[in-house]
C-alpha atoms as a PDB file:
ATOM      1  CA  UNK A   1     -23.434  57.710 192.199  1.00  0.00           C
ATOM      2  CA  UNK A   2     -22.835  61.519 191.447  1.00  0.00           C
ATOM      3  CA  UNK A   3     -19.659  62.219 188.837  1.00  0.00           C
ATOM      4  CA  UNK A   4     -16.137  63.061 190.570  1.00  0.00           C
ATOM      5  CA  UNK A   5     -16.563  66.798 189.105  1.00  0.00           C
ATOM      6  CA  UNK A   6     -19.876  66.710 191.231  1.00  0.00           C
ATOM      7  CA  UNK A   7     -18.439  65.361 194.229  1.00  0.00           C
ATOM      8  CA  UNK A   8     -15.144  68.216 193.779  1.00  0.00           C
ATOM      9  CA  UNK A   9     -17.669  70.977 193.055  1.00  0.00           C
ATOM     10  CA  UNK A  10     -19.799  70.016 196.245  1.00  0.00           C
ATOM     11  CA  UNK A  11     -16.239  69.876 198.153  1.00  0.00           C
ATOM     12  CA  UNK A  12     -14.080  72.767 196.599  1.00  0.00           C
ATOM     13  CA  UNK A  13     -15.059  76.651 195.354  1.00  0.00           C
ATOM     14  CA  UNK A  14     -13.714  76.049 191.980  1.00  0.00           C
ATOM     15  CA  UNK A  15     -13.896  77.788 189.109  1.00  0.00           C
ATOM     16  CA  UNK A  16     -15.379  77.122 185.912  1.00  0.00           C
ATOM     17  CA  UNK A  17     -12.129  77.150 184.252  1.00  0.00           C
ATOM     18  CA  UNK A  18     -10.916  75.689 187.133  1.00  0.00           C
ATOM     19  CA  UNK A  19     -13.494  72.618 186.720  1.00  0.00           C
ATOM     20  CA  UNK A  20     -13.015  72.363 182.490  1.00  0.00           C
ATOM     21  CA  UNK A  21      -9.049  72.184 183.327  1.00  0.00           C
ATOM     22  CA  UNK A  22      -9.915  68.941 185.767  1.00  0.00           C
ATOM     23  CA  UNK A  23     -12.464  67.576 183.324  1.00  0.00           C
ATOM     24  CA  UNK A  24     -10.440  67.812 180.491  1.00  0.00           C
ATOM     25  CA  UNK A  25      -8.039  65.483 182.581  1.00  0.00           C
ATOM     26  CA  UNK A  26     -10.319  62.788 182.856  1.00  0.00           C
ATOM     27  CA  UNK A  27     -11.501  59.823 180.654  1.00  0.00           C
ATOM     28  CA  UNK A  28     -13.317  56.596 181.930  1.00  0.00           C
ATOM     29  CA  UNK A  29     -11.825  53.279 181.755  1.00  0.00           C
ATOM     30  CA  UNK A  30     -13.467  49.968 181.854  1.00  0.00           C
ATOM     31  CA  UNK A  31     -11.583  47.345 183.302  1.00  0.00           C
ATOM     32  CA  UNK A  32     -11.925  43.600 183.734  1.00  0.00           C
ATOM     33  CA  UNK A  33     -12.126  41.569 186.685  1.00  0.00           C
ATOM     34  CA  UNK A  34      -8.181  40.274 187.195  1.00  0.00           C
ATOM     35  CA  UNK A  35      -7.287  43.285 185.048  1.00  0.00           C
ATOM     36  CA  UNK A  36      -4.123  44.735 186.656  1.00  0.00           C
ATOM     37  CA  UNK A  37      -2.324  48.596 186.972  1.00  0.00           C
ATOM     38  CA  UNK A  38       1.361  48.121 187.018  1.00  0.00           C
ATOM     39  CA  UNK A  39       2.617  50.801 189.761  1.00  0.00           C
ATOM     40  CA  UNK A  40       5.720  51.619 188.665  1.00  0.00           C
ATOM     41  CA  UNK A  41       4.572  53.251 185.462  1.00  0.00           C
ATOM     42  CA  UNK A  42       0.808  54.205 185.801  1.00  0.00           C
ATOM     43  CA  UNK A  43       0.166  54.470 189.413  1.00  0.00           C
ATOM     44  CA  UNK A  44       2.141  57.244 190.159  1.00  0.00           C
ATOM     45  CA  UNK A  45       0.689  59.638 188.261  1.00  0.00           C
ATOM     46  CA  UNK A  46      -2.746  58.778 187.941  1.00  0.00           C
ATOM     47  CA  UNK A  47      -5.841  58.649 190.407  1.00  0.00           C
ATOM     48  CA  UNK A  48      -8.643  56.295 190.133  1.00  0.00           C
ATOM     49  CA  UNK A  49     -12.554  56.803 190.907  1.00  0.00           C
ATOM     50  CA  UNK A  50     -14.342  53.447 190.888  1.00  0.00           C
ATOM     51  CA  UNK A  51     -17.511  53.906 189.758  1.00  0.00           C
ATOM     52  CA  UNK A  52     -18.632  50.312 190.556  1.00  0.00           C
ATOM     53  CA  UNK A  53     -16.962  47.022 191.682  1.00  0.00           C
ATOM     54  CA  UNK A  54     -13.672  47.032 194.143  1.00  0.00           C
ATOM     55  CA  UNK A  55     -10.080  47.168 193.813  1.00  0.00           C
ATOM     56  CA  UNK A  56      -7.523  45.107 196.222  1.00  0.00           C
ATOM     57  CA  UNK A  57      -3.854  46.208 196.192  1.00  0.00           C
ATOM     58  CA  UNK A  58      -1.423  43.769 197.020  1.00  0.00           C
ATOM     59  CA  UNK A  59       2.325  44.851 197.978  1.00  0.00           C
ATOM     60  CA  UNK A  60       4.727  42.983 195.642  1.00  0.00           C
ATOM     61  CA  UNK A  61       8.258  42.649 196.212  1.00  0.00           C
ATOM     62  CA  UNK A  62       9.130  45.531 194.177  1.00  0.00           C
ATOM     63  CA  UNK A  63       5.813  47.622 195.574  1.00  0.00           C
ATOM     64  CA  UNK A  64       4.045  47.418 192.367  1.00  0.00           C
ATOM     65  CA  UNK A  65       0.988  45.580 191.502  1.00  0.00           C
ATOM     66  CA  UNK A  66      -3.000  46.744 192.375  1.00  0.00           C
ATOM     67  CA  UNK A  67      -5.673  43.977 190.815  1.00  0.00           C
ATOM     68  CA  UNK A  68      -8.887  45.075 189.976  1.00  0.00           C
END
């Protein structure tokens, strides 16, 4: 599976600064199976690429909880 910069650059005319600003954005995260991303505080301002495996999000009364 190509990198998200690969998959932007096939998508987008960006830059080279334009594609170090993005990159230097980034970081991989390993997460666990039942691991969990609390909306309220991460969600918001963060995307997510999944590289391998599946997410479900489930609605919670206060609209906050995605497991993984």
């Amino acid at each position: 599976m190509p990198h998200p910069i690969e998959i932007l650059k096939r998508i987008h005319r960006l830059a080279p600064g334009q594609i170090a600003t993005i990159a230097s954005h980034m970081h991989e995260t390993r997460m666990q199976r039942g691991d969990t991303i609390d909306g309220n505080s991460r969600l918001r301002n963060t995307s997510y690429y999944i590289v391998k495996g599946a997410a479900r999000a489930y609605y919670t009364k206060d609209l906050s909880l995605i497991h993984i």
